[in-house]
C-alpha atoms as a PDB file:
ATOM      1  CA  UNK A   1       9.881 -16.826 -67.191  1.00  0.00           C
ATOM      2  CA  UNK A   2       7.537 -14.075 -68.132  1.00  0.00           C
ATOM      3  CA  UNK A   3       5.372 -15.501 -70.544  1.00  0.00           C
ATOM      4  CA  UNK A   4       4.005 -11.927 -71.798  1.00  0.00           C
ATOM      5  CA  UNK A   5       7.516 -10.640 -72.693  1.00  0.00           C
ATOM      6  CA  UNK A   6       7.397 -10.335 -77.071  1.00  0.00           C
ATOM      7  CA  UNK A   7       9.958 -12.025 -79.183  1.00  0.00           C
ATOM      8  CA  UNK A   8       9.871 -11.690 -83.018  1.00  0.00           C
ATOM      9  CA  UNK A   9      11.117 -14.131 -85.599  1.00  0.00           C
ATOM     10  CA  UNK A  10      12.004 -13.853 -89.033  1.00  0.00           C
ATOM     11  CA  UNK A  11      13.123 -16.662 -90.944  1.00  0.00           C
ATOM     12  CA  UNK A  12      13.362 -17.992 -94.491  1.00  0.00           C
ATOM     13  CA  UNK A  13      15.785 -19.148 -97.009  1.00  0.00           C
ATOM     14  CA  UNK A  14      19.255 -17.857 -97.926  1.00  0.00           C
ATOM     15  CA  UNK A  15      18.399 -14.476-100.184  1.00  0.00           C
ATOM     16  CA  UNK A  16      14.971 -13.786 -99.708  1.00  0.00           C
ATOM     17  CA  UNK A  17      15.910 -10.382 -97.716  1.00  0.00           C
ATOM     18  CA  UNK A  18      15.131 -11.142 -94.133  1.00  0.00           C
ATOM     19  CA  UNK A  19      18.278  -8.743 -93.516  1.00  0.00           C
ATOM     20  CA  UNK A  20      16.746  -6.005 -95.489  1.00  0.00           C
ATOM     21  CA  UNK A  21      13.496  -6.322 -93.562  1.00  0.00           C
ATOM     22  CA  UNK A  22      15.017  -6.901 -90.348  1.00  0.00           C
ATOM     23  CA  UNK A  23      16.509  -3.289 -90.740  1.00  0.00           C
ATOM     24  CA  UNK A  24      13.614  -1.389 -91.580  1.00  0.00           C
ATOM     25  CA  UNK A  25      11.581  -3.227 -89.009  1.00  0.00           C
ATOM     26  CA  UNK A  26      14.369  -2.099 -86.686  1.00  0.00           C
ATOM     27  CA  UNK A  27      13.752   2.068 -87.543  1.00  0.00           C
ATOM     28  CA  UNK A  28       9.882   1.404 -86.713  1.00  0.00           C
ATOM     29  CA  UNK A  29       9.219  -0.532 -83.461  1.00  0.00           C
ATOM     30  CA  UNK A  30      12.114  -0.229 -80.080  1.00  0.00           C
ATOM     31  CA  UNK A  31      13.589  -3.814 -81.658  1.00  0.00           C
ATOM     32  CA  UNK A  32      17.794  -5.059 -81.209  1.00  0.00           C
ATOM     33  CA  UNK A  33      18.038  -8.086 -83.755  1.00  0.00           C
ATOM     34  CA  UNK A  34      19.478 -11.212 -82.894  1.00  0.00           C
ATOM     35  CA  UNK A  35      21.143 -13.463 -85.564  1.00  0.00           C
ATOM     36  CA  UNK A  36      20.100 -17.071 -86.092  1.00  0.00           C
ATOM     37  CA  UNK A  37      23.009 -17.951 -88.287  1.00  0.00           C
ATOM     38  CA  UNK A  38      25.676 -20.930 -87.988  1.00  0.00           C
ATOM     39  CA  UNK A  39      27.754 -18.815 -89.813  1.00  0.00           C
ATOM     40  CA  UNK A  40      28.222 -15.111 -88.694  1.00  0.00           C
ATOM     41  CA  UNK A  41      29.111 -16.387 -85.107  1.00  0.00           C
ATOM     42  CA  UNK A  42      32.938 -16.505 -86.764  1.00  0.00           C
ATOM     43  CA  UNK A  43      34.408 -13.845 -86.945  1.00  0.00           C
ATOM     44  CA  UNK A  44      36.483 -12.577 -89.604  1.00  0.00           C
ATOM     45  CA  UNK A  45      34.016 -14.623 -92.156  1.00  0.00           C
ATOM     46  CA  UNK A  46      31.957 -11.549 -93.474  1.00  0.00           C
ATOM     47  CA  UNK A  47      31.952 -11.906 -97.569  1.00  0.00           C
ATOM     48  CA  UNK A  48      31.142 -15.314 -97.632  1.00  0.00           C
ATOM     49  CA  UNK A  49      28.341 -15.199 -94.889  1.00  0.00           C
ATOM     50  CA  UNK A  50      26.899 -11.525 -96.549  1.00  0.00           C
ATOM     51  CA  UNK A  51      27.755 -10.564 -92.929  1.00  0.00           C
ATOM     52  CA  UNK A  52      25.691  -6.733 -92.261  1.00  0.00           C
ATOM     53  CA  UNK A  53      28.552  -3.976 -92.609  1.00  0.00           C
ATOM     54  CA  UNK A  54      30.241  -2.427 -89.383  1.00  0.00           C
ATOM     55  CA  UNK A  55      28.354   1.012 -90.290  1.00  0.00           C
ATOM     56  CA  UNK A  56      25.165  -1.612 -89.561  1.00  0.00           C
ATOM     57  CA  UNK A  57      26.655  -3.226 -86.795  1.00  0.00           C
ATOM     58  CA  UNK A  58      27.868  -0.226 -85.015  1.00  0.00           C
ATOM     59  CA  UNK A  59      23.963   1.350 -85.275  1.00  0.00           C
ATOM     60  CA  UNK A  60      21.947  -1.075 -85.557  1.00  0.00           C
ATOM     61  CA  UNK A  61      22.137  -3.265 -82.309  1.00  0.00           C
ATOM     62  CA  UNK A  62      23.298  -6.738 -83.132  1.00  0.00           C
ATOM     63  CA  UNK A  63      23.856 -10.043 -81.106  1.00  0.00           C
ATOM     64  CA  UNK A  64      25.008 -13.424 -81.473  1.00  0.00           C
ATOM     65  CA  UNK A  65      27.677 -11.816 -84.483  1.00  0.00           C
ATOM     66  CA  UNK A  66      31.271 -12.330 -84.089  1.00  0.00           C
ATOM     67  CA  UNK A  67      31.519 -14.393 -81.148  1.00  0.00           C
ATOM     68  CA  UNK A  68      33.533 -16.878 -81.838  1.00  0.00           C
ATOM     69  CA  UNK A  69      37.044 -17.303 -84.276  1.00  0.00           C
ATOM     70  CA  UNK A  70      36.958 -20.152 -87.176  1.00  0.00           C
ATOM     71  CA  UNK A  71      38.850 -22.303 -84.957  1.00  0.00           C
ATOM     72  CA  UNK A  72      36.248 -22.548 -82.299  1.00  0.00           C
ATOM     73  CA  UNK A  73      33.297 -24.911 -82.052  1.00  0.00           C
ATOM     74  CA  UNK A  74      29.956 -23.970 -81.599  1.00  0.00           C
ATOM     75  CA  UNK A  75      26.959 -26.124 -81.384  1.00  0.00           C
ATOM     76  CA  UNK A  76      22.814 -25.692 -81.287  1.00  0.00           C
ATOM     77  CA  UNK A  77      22.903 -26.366 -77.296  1.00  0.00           C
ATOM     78  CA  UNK A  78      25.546 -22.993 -77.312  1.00  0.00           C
ATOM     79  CA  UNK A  79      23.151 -20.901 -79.714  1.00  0.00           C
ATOM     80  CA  UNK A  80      20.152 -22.410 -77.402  1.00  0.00           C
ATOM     81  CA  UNK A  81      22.190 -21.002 -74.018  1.00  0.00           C
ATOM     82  CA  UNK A  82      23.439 -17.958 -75.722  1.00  0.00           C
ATOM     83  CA  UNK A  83      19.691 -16.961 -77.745  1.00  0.00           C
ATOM     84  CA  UNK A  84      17.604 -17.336 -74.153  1.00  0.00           C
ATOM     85  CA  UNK A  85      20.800 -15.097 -71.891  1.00  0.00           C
ATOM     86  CA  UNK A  86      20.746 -12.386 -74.948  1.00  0.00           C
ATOM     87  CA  UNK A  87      16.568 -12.440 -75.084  1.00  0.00           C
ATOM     88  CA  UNK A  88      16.409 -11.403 -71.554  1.00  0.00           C
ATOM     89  CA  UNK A  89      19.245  -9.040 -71.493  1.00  0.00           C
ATOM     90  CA  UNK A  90      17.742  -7.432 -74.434  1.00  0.00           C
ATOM     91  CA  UNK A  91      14.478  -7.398 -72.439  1.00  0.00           C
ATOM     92  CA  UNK A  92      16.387  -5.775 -69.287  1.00  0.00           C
ATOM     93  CA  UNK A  93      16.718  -2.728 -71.666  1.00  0.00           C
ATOM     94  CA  UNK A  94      13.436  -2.326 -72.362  1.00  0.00           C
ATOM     95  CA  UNK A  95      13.623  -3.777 -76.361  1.00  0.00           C
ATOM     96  CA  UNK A  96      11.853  -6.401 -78.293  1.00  0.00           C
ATOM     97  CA  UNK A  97      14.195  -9.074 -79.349  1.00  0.00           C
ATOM     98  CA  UNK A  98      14.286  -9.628 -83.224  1.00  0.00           C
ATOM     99  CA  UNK A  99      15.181 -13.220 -84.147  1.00  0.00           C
ATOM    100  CA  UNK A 100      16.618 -13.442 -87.634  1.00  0.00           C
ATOM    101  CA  UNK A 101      18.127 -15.968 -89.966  1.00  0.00           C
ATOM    102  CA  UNK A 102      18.287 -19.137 -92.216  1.00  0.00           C
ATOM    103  CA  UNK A 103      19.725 -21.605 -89.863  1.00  0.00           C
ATOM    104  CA  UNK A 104      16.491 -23.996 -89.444  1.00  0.00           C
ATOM    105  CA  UNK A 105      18.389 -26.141 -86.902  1.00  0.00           C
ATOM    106  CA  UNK A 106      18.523 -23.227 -84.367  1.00  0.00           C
ATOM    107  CA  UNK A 107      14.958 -22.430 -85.107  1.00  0.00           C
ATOM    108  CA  UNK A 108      13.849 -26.147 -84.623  1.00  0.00           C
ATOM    109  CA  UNK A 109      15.571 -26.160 -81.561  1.00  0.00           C
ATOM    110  CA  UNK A 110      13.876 -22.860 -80.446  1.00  0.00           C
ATOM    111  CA  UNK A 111      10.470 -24.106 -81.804  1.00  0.00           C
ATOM    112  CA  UNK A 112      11.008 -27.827 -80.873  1.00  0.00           C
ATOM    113  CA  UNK A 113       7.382 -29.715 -81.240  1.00  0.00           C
ATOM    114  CA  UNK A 114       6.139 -27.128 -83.686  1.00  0.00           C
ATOM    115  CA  UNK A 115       6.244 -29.617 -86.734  1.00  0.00           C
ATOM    116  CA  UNK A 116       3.974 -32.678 -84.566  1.00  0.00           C
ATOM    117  CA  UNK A 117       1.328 -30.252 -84.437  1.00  0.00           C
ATOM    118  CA  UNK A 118      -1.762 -31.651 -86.272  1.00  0.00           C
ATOM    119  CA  UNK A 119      -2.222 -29.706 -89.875  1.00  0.00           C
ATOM    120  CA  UNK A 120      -5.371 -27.955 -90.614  1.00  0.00           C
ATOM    121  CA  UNK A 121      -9.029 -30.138 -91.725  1.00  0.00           C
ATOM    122  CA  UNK A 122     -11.545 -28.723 -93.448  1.00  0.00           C
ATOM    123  CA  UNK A 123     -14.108 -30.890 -90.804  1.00  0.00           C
ATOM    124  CA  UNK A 124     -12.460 -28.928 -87.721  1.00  0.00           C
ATOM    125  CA  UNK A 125     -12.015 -25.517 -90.290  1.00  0.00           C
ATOM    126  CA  UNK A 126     -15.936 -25.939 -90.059  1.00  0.00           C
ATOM    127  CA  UNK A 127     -17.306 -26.765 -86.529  1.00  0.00           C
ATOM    128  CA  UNK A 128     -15.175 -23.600 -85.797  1.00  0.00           C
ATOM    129  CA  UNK A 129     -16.614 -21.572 -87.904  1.00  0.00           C
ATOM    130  CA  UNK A 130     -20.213 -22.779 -86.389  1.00  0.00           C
ATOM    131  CA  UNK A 131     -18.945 -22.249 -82.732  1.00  0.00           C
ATOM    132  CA  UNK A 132     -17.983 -18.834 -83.724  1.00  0.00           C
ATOM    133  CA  UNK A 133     -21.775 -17.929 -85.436  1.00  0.00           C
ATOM    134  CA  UNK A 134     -23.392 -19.438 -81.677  1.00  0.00           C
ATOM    135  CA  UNK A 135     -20.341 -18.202 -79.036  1.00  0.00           C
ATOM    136  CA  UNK A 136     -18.580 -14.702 -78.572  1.00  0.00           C
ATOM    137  CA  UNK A 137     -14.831 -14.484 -78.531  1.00  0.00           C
ATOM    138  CA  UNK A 138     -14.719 -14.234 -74.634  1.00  0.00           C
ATOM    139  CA  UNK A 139     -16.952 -17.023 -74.980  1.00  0.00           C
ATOM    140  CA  UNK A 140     -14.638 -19.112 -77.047  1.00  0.00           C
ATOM    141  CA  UNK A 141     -11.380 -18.298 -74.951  1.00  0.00           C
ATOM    142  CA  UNK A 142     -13.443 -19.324 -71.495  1.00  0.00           C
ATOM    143  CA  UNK A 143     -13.383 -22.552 -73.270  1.00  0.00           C
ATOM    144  CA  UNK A 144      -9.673 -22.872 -73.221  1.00  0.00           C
ATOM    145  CA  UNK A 145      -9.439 -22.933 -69.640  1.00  0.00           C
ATOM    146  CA  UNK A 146     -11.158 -26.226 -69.649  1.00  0.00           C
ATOM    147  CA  UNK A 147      -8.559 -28.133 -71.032  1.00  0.00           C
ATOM    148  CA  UNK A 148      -5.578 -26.062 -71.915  1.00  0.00           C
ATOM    149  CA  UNK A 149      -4.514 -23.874 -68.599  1.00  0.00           C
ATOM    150  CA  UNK A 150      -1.533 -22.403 -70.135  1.00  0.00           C
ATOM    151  CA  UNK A 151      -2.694 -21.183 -73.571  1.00  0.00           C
ATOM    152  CA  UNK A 152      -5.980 -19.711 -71.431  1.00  0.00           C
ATOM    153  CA  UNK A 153      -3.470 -17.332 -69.645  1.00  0.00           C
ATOM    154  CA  UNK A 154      -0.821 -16.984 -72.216  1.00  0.00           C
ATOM    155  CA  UNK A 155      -3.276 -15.630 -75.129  1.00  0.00           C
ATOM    156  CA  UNK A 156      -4.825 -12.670 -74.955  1.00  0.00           C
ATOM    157  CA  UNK A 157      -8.555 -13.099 -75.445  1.00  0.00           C
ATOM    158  CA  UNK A 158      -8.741 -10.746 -78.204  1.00  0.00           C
ATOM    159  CA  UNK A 159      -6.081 -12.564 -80.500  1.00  0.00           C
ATOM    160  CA  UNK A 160      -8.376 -14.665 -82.635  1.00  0.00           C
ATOM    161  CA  UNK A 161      -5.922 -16.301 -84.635  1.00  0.00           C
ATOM    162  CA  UNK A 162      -4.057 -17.790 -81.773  1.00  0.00           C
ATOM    163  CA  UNK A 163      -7.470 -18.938 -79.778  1.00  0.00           C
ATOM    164  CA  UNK A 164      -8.733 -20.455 -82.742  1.00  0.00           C
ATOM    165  CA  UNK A 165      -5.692 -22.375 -83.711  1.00  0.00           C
ATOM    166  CA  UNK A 166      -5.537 -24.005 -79.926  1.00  0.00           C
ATOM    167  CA  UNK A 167      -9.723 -24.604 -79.999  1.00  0.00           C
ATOM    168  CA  UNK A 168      -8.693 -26.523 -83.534  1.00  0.00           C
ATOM    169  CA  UNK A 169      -5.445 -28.280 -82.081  1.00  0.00           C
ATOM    170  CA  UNK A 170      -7.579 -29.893 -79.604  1.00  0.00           C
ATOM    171  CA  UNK A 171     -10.665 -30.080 -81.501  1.00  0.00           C
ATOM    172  CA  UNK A 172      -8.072 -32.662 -84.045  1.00  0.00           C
ATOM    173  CA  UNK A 173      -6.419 -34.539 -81.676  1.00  0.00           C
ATOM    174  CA  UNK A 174      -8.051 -34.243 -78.319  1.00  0.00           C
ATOM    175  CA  UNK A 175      -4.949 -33.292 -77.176  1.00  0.00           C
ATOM    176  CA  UNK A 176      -3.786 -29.281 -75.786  1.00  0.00           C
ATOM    177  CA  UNK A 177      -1.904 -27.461 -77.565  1.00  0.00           C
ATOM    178  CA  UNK A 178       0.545 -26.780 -74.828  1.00  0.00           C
ATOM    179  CA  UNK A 179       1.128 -30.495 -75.029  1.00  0.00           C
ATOM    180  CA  UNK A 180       2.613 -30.910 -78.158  1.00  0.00           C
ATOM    181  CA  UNK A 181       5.511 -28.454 -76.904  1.00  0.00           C
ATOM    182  CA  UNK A 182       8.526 -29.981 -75.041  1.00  0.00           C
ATOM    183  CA  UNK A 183       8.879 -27.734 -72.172  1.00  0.00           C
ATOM    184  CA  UNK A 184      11.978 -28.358 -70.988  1.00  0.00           C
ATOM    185  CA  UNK A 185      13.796 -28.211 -74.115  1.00  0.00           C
ATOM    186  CA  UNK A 186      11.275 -25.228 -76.315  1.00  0.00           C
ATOM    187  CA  UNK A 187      11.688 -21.476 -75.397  1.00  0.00           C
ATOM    188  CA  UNK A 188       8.054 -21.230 -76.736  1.00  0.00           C
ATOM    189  CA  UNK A 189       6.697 -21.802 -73.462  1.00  0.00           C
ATOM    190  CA  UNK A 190       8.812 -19.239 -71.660  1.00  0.00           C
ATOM    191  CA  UNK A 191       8.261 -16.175 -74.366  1.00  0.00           C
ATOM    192  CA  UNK A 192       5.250 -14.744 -76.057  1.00  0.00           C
ATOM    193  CA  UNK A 193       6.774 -15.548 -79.385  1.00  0.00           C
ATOM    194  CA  UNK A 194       5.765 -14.261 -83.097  1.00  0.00           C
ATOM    195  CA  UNK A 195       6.896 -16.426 -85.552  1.00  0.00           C
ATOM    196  CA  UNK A 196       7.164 -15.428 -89.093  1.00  0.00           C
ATOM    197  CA  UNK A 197       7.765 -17.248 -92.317  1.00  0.00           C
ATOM    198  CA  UNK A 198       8.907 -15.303 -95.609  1.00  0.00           C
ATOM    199  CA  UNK A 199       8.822 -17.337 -98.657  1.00  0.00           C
ATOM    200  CA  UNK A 200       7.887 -17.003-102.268  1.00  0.00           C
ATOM    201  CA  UNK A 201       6.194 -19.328-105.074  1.00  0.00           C
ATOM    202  CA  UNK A 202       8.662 -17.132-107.727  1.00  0.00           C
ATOM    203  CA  UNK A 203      11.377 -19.264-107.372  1.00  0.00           C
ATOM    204  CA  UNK A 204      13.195 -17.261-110.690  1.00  0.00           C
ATOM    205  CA  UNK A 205      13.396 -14.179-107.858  1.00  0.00           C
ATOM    206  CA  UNK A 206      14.874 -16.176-105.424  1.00  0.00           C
ATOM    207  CA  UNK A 207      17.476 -17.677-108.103  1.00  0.00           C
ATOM    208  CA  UNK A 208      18.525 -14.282-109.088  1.00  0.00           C
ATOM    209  CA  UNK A 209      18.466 -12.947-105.860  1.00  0.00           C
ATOM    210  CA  UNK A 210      21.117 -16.039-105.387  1.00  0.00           C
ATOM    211  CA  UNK A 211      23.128 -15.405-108.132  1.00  0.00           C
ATOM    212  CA  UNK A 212      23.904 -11.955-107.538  1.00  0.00           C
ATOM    213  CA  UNK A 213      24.763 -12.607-104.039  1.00  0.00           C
ATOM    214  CA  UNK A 214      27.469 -15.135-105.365  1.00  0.00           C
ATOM    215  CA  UNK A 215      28.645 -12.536-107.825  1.00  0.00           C
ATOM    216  CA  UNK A 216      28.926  -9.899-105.003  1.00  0.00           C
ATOM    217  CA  UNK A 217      30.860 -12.116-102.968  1.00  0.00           C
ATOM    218  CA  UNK A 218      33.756 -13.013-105.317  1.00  0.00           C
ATOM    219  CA  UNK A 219      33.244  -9.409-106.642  1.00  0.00           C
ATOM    220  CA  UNK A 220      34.516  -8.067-103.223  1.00  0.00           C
ATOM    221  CA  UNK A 221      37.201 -10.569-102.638  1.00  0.00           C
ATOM    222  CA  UNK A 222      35.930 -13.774-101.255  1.00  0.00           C
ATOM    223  CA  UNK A 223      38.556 -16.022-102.414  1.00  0.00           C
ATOM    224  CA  UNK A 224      41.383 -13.882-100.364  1.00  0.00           C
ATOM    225  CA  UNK A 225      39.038 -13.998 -97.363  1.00  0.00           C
ATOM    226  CA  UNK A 226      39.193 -17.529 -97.378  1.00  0.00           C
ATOM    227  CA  UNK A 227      42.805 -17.705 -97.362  1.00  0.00           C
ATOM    228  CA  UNK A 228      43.367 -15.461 -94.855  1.00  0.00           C
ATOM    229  CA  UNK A 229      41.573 -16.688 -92.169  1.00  0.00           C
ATOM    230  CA  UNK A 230      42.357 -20.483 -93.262  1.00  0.00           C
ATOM    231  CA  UNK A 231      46.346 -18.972 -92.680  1.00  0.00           C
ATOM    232  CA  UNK A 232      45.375 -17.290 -89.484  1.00  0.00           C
ATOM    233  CA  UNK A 233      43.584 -19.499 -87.789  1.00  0.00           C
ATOM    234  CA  UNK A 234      45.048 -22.838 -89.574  1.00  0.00           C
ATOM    235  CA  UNK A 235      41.543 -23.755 -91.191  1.00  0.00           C
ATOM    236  CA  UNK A 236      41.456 -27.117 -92.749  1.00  0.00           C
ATOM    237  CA  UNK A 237      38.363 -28.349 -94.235  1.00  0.00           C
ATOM    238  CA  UNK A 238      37.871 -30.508 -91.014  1.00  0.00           C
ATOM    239  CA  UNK A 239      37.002 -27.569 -89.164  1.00  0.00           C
ATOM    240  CA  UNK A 240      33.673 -26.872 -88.502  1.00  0.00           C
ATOM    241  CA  UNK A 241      33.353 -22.647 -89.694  1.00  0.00           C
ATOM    242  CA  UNK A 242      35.002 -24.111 -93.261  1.00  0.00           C
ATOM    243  CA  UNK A 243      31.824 -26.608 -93.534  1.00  0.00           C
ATOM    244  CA  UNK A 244      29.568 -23.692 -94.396  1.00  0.00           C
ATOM    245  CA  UNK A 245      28.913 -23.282 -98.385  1.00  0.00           C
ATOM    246  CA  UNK A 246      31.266 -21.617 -99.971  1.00  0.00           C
ATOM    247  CA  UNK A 247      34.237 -21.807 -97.607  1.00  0.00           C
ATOM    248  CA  UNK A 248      34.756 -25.453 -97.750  1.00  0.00           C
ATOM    249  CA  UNK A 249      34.212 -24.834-101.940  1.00  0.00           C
ATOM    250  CA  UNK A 250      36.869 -22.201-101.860  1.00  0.00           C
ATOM    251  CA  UNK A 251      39.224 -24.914 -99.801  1.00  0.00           C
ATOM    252  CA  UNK A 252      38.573 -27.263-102.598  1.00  0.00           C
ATOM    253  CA  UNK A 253      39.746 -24.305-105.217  1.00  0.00           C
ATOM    254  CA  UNK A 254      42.736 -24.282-103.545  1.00  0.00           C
ATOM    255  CA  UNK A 255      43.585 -27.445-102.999  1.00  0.00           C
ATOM    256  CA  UNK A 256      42.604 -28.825-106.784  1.00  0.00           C
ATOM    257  CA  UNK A 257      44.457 -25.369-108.587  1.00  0.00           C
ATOM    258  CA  UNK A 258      40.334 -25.330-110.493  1.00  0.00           C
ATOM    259  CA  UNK A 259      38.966 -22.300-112.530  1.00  0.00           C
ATOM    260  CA  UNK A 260      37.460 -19.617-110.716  1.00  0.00           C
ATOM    261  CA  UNK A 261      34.580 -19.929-113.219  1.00  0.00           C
ATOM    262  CA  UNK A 262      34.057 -23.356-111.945  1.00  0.00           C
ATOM    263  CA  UNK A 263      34.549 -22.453-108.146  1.00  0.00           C
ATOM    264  CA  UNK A 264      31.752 -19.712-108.852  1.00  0.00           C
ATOM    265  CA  UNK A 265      29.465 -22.288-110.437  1.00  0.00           C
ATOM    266  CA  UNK A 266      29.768 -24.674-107.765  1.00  0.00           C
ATOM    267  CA  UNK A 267      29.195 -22.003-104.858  1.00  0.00           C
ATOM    268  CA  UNK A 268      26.005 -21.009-106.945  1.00  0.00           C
ATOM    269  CA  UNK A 269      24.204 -24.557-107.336  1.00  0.00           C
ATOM    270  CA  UNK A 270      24.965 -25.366-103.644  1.00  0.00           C
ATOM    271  CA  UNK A 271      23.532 -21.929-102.214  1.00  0.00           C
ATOM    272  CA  UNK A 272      20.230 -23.110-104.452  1.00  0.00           C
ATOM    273  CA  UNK A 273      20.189 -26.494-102.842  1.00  0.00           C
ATOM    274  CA  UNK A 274      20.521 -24.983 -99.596  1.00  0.00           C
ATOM    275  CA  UNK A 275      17.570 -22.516-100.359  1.00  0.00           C
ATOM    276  CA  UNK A 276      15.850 -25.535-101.605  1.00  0.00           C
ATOM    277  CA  UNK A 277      16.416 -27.639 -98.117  1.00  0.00           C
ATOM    278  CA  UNK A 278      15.646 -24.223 -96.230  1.00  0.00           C
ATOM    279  CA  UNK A 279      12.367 -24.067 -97.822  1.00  0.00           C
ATOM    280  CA  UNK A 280      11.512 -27.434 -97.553  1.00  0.00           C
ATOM    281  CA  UNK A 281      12.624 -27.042 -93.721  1.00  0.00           C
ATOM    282  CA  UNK A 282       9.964 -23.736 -93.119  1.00  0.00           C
ATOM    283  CA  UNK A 283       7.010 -26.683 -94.346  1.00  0.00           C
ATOM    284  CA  UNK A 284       7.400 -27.787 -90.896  1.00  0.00           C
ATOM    285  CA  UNK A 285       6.909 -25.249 -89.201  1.00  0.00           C
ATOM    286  CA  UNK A 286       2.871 -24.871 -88.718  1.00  0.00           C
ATOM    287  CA  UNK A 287       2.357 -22.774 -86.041  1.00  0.00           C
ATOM    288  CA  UNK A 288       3.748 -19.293 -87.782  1.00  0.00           C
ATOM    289  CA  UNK A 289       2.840 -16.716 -89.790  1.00  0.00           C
ATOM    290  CA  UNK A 290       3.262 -17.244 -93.994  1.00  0.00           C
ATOM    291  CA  UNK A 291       4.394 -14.104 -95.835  1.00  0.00           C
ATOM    292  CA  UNK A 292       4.724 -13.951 -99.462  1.00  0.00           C
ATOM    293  CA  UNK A 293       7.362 -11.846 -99.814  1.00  0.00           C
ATOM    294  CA  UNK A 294       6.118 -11.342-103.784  1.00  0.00           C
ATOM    295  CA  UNK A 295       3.417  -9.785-102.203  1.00  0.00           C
ATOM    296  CA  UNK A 296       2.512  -6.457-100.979  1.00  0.00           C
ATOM    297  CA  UNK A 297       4.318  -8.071 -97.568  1.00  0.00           C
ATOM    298  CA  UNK A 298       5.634  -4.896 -95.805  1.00  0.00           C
ATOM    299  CA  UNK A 299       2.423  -3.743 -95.043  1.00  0.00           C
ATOM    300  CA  UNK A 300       1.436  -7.036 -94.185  1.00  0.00           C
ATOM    301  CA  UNK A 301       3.825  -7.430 -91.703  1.00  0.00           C
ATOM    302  CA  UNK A 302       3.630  -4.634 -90.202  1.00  0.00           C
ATOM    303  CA  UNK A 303       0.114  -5.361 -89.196  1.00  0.00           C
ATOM    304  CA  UNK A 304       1.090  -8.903 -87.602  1.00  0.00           C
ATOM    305  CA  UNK A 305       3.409  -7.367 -85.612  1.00  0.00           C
ATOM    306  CA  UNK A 306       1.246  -4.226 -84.298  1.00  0.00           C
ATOM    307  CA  UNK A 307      -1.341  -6.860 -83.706  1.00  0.00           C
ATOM    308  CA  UNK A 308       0.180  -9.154 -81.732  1.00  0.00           C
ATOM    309  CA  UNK A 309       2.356  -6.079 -79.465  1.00  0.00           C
ATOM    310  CA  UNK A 310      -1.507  -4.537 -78.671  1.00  0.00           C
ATOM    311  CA  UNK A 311      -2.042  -7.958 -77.075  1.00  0.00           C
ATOM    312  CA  UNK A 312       1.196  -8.225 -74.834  1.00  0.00           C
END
């Protein structure tokens, strides 16, 4: 694999408008967007899974959306397959893949040995910043040859985020970056990835940003888009495409004859859990960027990205 060919990533909890971004993103740099979601593989399950619109999906390049039916199986070792053929075809076109999603398994598969990184000291945090008052930035990549090959060659010596963090890495543990990555298994070490993180400390945005997603759903018919594809397809709550939240609650609805009120109510506190597990799940993963999307973070991220493309 070509180590200098770009992939983005985007991904943060349930609601926090990765979609949103991923489309404006998508009118500014030559990008197709890939989805890293369990649940927009099925198709026919667009209300529940706040699946984009056809108009979006018919102009706005999509993959891994609609390909398979609710009665199907589909596993992290198919999404790992199916993310690295679509990256390179995307790639033969001459486009920038666009990873985005919630579905932390995928991305932990993708990112595998990201989370036994070392975490940051304030000790290493400042021996680097003397090595960086004595040695120039050529200087300080030079010394990454001496004990880390691949990051030498993989990061461009101008990217001082990215030699730092390997100069620390080692600096912590005595041990290369590059070996805390699982090679065989990681599609780190085949792409030049950029991994970002949105998140927030406003969790009362994030709740409302919940509940009027929940609203919307029933709003627009979610209940008869359960039964029809559990008719169609024979669904039962066995099958893996009605484990996702909200499908399996709606099965329960039907089976127990329950108030809509309390089927809303139940789909609500489970999409915050999930949000809640989601975040706790993005703690792991050190080696990205952090964007607070409460923040100025457009602007933000723009700069990320045109800083790490200038280096590819």
């Amino acid at each position: 694999m070509n180590k200098n060919i770009p992939v983005i990533s985007i991904l943060g909890p349930t609601a926090i408008g990765k979609s949103n971004l991923a489309l404006k993103l998508y009118d500014q740099y030559p990008l197709e967007i890939v989805s890293v979601d369990s649940a927009m593989i099925y198709r026919n399950m667009d209300i529940g899974t706040d699946k984009p619109d056809q108009t979006i999906l018919r102009t706005k390049k999509h993959h891994l959306i609609d390909i398979r039916y609710p009665n199907e199986n589909y596993n992290v070792g198919d999404f790992y397959n199916d993310v690295n053929n679509t990256i390179q075809q995307i790639h033969s076109s001459g486009k920038i893949p666009l990873l985005v999603g919630g579905s932390m398994m995928y991305f932990n598969r993708l990112f595998k040995g990201l989370s036994k990184l070392p975490g940051q000291s304030i000790t290493d945090r400042n021996l680097l910043k003397n090595l960086k008052k004595s040695y120039t930035q050529t200087e300080l990549h030079e010394c990454l040859k001496n004990f880390d090959e691949v990051s030498y060659y993989k990061i461009n010596k101008n990217d001082k985020q990215r030699v730092e963090r390997a100069l620390e890495v080692y600096m912590s543990s005595g041990k290369s970056l590059t070996s805390f990555f699982q090679k065989s298994d990681s599609l780190e070490t085949n792409y030049n990835f950029l991994n970002i993180k949105l998140t927030t400390d406003n969790r009362k945005d994030l709740h409302e940003n919940i509940s009027n997603r929940v609203q919307r759903m029933f709003k627009k018919g979610f209940v008869d888009e359960v039964i029809f594809i559990k008719n169609k397809y024979s669904l039962t709550k066995d099958s893996q495409s009605m484990k996702s939240i909200g499908y399996r609650h709606v099965l329960d609805y039907l089976e127990a004859n329950d108030t809509i009120n309390n089927l809303q109510n139940k789909c609500l506190f489970a999409t915050r859990q999930l949000a809640k597990r989601q975040l706790t799940w993005l703690k792991q993963f050190n080696d990205v960027y952090e964007i607070d999307i409460s923040a100025n973070h457009e602007d933000k991220l723009k700069q990320i990205i045109d800083n790490h493309l200038q280096f590819i």
